[in-house]
N, C-alpha and C. Protein backbone atom coordinates (compact mmCIF):
# COMPACT_ATOMS: atom_id res chain seq x y z
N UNK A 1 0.85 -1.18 0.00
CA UNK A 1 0.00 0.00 0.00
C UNK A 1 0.89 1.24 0.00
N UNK A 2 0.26 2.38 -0.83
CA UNK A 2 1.28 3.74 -0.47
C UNK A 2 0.38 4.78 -0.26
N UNK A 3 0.82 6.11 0.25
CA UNK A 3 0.28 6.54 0.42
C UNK A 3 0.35 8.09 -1.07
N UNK A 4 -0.32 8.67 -1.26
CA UNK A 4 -0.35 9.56 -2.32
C UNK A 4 -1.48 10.80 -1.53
N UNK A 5 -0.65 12.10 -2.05
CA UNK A 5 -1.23 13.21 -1.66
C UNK A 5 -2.10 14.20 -2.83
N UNK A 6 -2.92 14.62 -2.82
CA UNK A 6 -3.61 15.64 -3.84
C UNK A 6 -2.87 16.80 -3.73
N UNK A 7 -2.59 17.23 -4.71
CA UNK A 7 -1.80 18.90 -4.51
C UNK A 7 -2.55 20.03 -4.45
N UNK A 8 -3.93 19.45 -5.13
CA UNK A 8 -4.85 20.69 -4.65
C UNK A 8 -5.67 20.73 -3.61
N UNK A 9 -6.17 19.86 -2.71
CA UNK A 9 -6.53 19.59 -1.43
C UNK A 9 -5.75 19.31 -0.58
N UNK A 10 -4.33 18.57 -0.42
CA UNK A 10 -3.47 18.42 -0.01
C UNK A 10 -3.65 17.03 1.14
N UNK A 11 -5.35 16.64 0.85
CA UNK A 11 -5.43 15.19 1.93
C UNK A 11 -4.57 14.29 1.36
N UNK A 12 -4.56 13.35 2.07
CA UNK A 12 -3.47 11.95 2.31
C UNK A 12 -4.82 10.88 1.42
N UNK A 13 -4.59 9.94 0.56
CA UNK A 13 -4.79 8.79 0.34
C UNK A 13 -4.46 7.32 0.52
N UNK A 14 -4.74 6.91 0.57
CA UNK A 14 -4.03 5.20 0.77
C UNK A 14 -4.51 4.18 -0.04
N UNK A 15 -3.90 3.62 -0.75
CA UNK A 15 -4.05 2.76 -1.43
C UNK A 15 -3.04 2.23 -2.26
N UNK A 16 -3.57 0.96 -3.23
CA UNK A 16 -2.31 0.27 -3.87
C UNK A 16 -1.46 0.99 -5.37
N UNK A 17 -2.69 1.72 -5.86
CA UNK A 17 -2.20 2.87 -6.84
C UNK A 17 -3.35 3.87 -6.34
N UNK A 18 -2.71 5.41 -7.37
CA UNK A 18 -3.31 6.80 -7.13
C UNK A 18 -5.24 6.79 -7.44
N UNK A 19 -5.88 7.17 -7.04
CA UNK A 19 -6.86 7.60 -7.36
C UNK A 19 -7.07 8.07 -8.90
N UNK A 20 -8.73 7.87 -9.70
CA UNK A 20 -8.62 8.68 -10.84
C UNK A 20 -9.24 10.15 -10.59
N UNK A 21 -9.73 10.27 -9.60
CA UNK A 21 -9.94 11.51 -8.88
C UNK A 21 -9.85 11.50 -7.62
N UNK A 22 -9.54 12.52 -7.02
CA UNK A 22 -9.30 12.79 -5.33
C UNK A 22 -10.69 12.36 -5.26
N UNK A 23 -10.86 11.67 -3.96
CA UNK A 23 -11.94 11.01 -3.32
C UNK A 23 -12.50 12.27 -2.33
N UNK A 24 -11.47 13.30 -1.76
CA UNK A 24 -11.90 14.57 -1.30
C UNK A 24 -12.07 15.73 -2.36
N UNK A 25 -11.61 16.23 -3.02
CA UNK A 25 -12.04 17.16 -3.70
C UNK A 25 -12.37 17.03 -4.90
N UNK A 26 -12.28 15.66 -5.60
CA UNK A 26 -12.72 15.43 -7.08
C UNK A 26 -12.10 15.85 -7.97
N UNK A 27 -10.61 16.74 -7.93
CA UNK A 27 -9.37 16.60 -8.53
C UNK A 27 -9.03 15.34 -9.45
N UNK A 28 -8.39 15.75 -10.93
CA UNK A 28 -8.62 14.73 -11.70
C UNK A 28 -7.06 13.91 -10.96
N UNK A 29 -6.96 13.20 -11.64
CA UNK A 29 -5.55 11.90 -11.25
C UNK A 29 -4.24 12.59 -11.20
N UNK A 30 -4.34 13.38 -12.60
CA UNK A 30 -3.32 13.98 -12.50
C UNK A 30 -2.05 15.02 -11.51
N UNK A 31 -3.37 15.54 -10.52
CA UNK A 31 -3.12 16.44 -9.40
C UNK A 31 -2.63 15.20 -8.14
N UNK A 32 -2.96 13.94 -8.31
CA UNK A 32 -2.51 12.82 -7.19
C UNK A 32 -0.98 12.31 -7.10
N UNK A 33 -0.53 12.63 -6.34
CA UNK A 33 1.17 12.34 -6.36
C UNK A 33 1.60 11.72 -4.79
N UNK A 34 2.46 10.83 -5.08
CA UNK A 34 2.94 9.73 -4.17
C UNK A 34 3.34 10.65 -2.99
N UNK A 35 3.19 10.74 -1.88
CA UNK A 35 2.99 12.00 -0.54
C UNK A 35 4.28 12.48 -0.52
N UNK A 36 5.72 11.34 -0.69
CA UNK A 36 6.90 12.15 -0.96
C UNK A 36 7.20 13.06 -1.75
N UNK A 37 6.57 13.31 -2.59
CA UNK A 37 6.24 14.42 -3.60
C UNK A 37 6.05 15.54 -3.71
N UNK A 38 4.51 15.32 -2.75
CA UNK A 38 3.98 16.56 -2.49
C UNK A 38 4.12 17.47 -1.74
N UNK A 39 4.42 18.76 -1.98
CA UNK A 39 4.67 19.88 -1.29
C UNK A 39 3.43 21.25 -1.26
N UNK A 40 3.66 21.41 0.01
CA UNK A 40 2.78 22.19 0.40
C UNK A 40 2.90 23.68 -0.23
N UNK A 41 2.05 24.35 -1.07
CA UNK A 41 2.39 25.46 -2.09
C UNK A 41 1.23 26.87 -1.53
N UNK A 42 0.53 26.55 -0.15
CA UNK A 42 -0.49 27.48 -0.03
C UNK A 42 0.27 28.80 0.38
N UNK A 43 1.61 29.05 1.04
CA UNK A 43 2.01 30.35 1.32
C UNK A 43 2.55 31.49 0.27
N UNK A 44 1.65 31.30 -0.74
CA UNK A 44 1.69 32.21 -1.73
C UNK A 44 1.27 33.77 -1.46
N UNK A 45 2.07 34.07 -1.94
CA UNK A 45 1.42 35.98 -1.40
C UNK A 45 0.46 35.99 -2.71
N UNK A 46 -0.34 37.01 -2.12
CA UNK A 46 -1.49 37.22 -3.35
C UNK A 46 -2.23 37.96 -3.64
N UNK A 47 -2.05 38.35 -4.85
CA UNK A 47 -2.33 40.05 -5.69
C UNK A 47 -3.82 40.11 -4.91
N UNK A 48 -3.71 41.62 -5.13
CA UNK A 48 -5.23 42.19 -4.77
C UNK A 48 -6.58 41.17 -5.69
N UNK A 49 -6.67 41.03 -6.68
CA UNK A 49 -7.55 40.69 -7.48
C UNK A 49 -7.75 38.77 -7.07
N UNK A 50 -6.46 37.94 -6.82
CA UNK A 50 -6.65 36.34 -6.49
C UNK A 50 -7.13 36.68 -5.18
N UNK A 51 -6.33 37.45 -4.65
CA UNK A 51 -7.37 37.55 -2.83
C UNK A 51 -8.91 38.25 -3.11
N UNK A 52 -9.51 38.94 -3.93
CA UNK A 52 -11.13 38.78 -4.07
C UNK A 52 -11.57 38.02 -4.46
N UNK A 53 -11.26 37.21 -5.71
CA UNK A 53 -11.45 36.19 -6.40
C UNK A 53 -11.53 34.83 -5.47
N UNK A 54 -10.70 34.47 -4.65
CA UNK A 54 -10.10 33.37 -3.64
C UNK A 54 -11.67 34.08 -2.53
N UNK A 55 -11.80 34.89 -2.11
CA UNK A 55 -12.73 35.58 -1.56
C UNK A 55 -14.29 35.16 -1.55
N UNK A 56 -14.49 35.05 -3.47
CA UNK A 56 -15.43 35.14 -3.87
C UNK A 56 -15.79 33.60 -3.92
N UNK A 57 -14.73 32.85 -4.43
CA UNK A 57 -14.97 31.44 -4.61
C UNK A 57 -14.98 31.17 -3.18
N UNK A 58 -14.99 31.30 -2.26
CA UNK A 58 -15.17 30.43 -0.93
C UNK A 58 -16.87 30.51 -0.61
N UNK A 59 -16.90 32.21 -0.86
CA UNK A 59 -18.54 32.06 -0.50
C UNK A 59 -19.43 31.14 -1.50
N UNK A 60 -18.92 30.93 -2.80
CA UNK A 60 -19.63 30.45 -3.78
C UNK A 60 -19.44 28.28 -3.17
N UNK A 61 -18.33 28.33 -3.09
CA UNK A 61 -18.50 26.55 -2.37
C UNK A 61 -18.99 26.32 -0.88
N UNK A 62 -19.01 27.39 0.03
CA UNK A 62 -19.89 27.53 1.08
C UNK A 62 -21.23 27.21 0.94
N UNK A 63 -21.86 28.48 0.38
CA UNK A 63 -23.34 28.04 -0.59
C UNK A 63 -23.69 26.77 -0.92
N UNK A 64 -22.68 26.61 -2.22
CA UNK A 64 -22.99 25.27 -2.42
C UNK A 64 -23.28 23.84 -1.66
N UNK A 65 -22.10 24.41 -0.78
CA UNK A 65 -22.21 23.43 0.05
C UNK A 65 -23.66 22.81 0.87
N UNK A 66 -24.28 24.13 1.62
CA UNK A 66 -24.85 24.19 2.40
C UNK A 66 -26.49 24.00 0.98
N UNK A 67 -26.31 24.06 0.30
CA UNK A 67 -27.67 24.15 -0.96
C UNK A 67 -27.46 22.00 -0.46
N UNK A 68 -26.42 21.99 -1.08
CA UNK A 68 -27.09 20.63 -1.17
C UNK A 68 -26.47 19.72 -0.26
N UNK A 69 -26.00 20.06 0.98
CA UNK A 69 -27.08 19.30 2.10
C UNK A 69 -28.20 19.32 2.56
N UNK A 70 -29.11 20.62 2.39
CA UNK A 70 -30.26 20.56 2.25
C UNK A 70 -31.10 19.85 1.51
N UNK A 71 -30.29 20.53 -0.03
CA UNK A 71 -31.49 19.11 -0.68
C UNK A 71 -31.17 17.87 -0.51
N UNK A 72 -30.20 17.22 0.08
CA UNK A 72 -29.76 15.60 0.50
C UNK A 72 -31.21 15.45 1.60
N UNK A 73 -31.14 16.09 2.19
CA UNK A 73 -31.90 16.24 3.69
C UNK A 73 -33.56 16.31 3.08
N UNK A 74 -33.76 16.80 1.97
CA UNK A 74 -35.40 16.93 1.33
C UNK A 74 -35.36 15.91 0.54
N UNK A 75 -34.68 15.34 0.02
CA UNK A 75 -35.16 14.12 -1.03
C UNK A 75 -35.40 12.94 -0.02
N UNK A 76 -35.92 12.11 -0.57
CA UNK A 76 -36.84 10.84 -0.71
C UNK A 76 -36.08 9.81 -1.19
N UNK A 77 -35.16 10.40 -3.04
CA UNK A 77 -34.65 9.56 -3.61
C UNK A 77 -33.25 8.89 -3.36
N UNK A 78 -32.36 7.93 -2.83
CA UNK A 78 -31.61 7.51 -1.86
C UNK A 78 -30.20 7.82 -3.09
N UNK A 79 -30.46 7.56 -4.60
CA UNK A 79 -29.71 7.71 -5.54
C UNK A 79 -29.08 9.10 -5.54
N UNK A 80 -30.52 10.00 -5.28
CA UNK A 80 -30.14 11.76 -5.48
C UNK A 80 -29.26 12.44 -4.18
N UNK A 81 -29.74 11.11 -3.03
CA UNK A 81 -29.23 11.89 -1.77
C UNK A 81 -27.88 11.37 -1.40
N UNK A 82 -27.54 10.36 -2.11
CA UNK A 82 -25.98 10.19 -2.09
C UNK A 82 -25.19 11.03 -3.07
N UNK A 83 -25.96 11.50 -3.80
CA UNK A 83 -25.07 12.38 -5.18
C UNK A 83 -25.07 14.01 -4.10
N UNK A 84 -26.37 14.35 -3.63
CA UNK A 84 -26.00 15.18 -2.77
C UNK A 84 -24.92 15.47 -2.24
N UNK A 85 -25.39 14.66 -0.89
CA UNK A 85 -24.09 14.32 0.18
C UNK A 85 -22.86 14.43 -0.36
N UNK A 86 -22.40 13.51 -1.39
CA UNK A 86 -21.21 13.68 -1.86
C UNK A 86 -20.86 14.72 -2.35
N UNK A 87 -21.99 15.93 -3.21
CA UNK A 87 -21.53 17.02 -3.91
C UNK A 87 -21.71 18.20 -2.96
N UNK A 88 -21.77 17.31 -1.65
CA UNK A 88 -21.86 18.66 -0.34
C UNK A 88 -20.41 18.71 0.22
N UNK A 89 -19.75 17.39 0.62
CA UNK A 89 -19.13 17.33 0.81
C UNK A 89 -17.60 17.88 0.03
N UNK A 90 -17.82 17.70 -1.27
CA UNK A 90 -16.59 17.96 -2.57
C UNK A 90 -16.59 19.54 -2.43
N UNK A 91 -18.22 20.00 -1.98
CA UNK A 91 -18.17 21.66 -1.94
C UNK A 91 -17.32 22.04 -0.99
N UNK A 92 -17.48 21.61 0.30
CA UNK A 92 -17.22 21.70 1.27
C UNK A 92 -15.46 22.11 1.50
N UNK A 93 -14.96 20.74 0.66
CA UNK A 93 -13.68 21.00 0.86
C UNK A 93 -13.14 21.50 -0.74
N UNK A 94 -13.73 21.88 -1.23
CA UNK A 94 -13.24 23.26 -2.05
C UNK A 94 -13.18 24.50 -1.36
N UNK A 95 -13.92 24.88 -0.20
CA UNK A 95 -13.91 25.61 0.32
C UNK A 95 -12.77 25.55 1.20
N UNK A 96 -12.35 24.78 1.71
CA UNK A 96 -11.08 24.42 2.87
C UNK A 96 -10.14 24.96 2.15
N UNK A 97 -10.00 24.69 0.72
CA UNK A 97 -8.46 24.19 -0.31
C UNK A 97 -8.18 26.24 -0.39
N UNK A 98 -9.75 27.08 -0.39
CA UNK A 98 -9.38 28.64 -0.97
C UNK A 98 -9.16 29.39 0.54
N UNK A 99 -9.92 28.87 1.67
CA UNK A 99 -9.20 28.81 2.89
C UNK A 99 -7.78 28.91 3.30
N UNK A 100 -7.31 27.60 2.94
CA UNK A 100 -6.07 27.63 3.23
C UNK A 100 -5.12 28.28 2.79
N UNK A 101 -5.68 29.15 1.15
CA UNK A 101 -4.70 30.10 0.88
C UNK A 101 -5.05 30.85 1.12
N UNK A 102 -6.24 31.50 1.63
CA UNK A 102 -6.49 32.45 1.84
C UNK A 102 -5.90 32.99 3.39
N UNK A 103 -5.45 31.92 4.08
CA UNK A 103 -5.10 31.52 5.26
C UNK A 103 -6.21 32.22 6.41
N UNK A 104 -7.24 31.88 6.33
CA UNK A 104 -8.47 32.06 7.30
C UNK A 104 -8.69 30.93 7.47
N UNK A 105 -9.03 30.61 9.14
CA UNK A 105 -8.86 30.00 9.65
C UNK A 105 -10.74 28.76 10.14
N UNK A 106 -11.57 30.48 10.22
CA UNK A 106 -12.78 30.72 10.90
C UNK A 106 -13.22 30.81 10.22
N UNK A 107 -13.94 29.85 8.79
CA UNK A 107 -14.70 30.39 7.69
C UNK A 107 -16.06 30.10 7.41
N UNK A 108 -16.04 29.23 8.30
CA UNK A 108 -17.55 28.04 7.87
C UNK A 108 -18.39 28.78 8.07
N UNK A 109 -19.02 29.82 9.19
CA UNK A 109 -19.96 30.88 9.01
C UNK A 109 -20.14 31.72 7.97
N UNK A 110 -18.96 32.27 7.38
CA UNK A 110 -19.22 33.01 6.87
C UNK A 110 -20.00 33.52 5.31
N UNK A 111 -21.06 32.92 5.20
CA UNK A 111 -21.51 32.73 4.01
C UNK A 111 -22.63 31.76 4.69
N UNK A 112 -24.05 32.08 4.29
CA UNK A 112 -25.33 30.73 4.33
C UNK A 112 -26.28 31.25 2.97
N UNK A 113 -26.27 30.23 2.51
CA UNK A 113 -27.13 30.10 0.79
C UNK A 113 -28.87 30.52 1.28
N UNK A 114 -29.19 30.61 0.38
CA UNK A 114 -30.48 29.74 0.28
C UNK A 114 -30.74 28.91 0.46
N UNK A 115 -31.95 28.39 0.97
CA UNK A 115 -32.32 27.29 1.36
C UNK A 115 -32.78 26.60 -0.13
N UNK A 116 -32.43 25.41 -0.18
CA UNK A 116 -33.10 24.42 -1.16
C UNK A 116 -34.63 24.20 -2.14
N UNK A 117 -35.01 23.38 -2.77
CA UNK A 117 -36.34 23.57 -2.82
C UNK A 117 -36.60 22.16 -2.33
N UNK A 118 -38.35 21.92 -2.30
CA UNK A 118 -38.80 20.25 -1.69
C UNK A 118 -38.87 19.40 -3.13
N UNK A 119 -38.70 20.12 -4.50
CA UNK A 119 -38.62 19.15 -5.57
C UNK A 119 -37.34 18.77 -5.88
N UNK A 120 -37.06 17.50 -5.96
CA UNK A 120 -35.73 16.89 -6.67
C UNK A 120 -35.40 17.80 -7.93
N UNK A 121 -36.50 18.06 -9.07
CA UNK A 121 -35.90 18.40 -10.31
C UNK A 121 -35.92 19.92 -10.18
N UNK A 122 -36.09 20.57 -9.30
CA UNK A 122 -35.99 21.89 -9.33
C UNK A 122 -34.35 21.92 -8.37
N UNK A 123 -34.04 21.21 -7.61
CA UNK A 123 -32.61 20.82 -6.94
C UNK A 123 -31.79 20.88 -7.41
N UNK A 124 -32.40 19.74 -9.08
CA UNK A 124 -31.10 19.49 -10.05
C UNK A 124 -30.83 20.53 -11.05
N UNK A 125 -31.77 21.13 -11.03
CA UNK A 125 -31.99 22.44 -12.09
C UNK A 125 -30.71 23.33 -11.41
N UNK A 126 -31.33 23.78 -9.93
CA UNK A 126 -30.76 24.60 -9.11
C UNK A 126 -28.88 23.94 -9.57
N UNK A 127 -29.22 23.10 -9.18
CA UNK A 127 -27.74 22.81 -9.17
C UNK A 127 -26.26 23.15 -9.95
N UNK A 128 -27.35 23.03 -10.93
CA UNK A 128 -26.91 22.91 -12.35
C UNK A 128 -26.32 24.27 -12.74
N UNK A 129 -27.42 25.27 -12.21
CA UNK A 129 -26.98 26.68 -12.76
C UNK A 129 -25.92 27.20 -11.51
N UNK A 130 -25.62 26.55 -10.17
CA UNK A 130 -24.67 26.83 -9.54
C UNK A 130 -23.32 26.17 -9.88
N UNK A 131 -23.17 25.02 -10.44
CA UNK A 131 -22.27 24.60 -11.15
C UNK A 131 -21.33 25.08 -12.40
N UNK A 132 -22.36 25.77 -13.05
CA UNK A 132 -22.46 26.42 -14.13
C UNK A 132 -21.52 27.87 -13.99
N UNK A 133 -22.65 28.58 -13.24
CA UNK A 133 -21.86 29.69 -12.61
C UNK A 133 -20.08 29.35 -12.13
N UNK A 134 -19.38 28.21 -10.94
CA UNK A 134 -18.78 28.06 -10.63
C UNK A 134 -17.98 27.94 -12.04
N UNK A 135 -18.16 27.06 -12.95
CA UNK A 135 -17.10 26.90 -14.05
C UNK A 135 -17.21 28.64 -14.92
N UNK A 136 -17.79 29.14 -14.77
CA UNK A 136 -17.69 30.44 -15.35
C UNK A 136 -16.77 31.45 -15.03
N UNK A 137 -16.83 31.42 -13.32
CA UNK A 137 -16.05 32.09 -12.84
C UNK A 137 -15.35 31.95 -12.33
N UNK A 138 -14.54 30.21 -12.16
CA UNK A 138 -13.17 29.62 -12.12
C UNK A 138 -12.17 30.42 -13.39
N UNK A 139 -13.20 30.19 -14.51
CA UNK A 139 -12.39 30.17 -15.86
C UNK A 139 -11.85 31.43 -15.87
N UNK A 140 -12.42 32.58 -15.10
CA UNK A 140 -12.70 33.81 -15.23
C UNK A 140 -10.99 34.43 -14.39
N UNK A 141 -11.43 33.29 -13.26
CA UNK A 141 -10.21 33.03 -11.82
C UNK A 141 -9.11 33.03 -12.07
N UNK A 142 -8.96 31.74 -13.50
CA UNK A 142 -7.45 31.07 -13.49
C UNK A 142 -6.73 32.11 -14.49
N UNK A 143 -8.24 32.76 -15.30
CA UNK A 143 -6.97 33.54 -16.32
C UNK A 143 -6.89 35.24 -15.95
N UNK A 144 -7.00 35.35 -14.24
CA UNK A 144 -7.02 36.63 -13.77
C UNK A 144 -5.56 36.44 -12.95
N UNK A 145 -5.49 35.16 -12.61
CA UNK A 145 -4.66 34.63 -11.80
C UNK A 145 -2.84 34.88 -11.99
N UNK A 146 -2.09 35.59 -11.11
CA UNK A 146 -0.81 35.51 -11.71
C UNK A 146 0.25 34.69 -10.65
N UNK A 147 -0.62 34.18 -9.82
CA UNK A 147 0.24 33.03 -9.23
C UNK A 147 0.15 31.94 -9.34
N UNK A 148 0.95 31.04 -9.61
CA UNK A 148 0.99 29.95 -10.13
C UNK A 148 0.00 28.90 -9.58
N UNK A 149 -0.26 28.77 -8.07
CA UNK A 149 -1.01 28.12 -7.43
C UNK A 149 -2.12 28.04 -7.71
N UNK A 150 -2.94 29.62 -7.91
CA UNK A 150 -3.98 30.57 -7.59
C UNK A 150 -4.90 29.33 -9.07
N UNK A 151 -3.56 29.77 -10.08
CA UNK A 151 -4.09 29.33 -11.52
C UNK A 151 -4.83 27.79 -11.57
N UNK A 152 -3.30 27.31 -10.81
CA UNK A 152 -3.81 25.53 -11.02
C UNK A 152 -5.25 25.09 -9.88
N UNK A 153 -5.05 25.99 -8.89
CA UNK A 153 -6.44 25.37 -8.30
C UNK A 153 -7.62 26.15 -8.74
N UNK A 154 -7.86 26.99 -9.67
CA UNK A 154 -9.01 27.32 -10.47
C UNK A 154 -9.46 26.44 -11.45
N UNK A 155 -7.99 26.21 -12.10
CA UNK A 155 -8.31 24.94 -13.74
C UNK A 155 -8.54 23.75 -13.18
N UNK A 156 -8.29 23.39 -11.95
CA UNK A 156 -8.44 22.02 -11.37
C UNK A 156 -10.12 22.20 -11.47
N UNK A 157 -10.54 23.23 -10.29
CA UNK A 157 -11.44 23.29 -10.29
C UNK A 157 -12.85 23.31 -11.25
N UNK A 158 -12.54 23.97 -11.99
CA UNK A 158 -13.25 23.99 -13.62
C UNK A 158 -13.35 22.53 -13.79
N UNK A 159 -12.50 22.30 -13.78
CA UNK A 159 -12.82 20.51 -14.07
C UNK A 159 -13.63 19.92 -13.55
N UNK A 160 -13.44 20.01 -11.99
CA UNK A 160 -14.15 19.15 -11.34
C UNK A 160 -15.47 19.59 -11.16
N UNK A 161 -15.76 20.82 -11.25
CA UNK A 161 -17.52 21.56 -11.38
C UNK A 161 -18.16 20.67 -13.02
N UNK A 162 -16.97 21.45 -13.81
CA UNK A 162 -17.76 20.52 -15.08
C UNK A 162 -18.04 19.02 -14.66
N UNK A 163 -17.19 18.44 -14.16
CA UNK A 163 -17.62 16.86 -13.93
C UNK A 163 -18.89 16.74 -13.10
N UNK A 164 -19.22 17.69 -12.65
CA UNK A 164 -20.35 17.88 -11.89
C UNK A 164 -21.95 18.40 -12.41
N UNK A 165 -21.62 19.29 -13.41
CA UNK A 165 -22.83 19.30 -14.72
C UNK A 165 -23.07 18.18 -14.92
N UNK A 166 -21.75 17.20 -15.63
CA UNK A 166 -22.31 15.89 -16.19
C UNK A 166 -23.04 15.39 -14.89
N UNK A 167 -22.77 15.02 -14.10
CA UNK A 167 -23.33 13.98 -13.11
C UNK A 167 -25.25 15.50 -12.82
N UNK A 168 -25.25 16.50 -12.91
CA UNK A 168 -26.77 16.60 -13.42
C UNK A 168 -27.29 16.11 -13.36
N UNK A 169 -26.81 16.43 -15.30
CA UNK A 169 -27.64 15.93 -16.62
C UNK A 169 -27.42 14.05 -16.52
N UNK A 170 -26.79 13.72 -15.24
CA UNK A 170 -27.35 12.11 -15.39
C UNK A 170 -28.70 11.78 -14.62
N UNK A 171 -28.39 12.92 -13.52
CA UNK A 171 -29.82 12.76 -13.04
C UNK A 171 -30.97 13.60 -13.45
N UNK A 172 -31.06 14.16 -14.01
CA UNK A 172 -32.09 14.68 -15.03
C UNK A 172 -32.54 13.30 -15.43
N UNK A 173 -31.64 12.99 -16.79
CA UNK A 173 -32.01 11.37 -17.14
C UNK A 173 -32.64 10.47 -15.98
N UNK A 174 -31.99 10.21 -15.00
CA UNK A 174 -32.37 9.23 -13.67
C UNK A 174 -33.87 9.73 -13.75
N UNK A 175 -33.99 11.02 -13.20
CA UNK A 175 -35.76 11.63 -12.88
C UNK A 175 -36.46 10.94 -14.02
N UNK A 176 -36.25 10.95 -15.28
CA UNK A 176 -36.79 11.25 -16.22
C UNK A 176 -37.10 9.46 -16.13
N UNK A 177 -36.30 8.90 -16.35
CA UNK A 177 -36.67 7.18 -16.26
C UNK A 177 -37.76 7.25 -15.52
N UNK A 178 -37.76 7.49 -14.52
CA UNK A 178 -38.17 7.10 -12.80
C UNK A 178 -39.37 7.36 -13.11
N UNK A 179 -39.76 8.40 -14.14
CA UNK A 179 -41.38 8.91 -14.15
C UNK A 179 -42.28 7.79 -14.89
């Protein structure tokens, strides 16, 4: 067994090979490196514009976060409420990863969403256009970005929001069977 670190979340893994995505932040494979490797890159100083930006994206995976544990907590459907949970959790510690450069310590208050709705497909809708948004203004992030870090955990990010549209539009499909 070895152990392998994410460079953009920076948790520990274990296993016999790397992950194809961080199991914590949904980072593609590529960002997974054997823990001797990995080095810690958050004490970046950082321009006026990545510290609003870094600012802005925390409240935006806060939100998120807190949107869909709610709707985990209103569904019925056990399929939708594990996709939840999990896409509460991935929010969650996206939020830790702009934290830690942001080096605030005390963040989890700071930011509460909206509350959810009681329909699944208005959830996934919701979701969708917060996802959406997030890859908009990652993209917006990485190419405002002039520190090297700032950059790679925006484009990481983009990724892993887009991977998160798709998983949607699977449950769109899922609803849509189900009827």
């Amino acid at each position: 067994m070895k152990v392998y670190r994410c460079r953009i979340c920076g948790d520990p893994y274990l296993g016999y090979k790397a992950p194809t995505n961080c199991p914590f932040c949904g980072a593609h494979g590529r960002y997974i490196v054997p823990a001797e490797e990995w080095i810690d890159e958050n004490n970046t100083e950082l321009s006026t514009t990545s510290r609003k930006n870094l600012e802005e994206a925390l409240k935006i995976e806060l939100s998120n976060s807190e949107f869909y544990r709610c709707a985990a907590s209103r569904t019925g459907n056990s399929y939708l409420q594990s996709m939840f949970n999990g896409l509460a959790k991935i929010e969650a510690e996206h939020a830790t990863v702009h934290a830690k450069i942001l080096k605030i310590d005390d963040y989890e208050n700071l930011y509460h969403s909206d509350a959810c709705n009681d329909e699944d497909e208005r959830n996934i809708e919701d979701s969708l256009k917060r996802e959406t948004n997030a890859v908009e203004k990652y993209r917006l992030f990485a190419s405002q970005a002039v520190e090297k870090r700032v950059k790679e955990v925006f484009e990481a990010l983009v990724e892993v929001e887009s991977d998160h549209i798709l998983l949607d539009q699977r449950a769109k499909q899922y609803l849509s069977v189900k009827k």
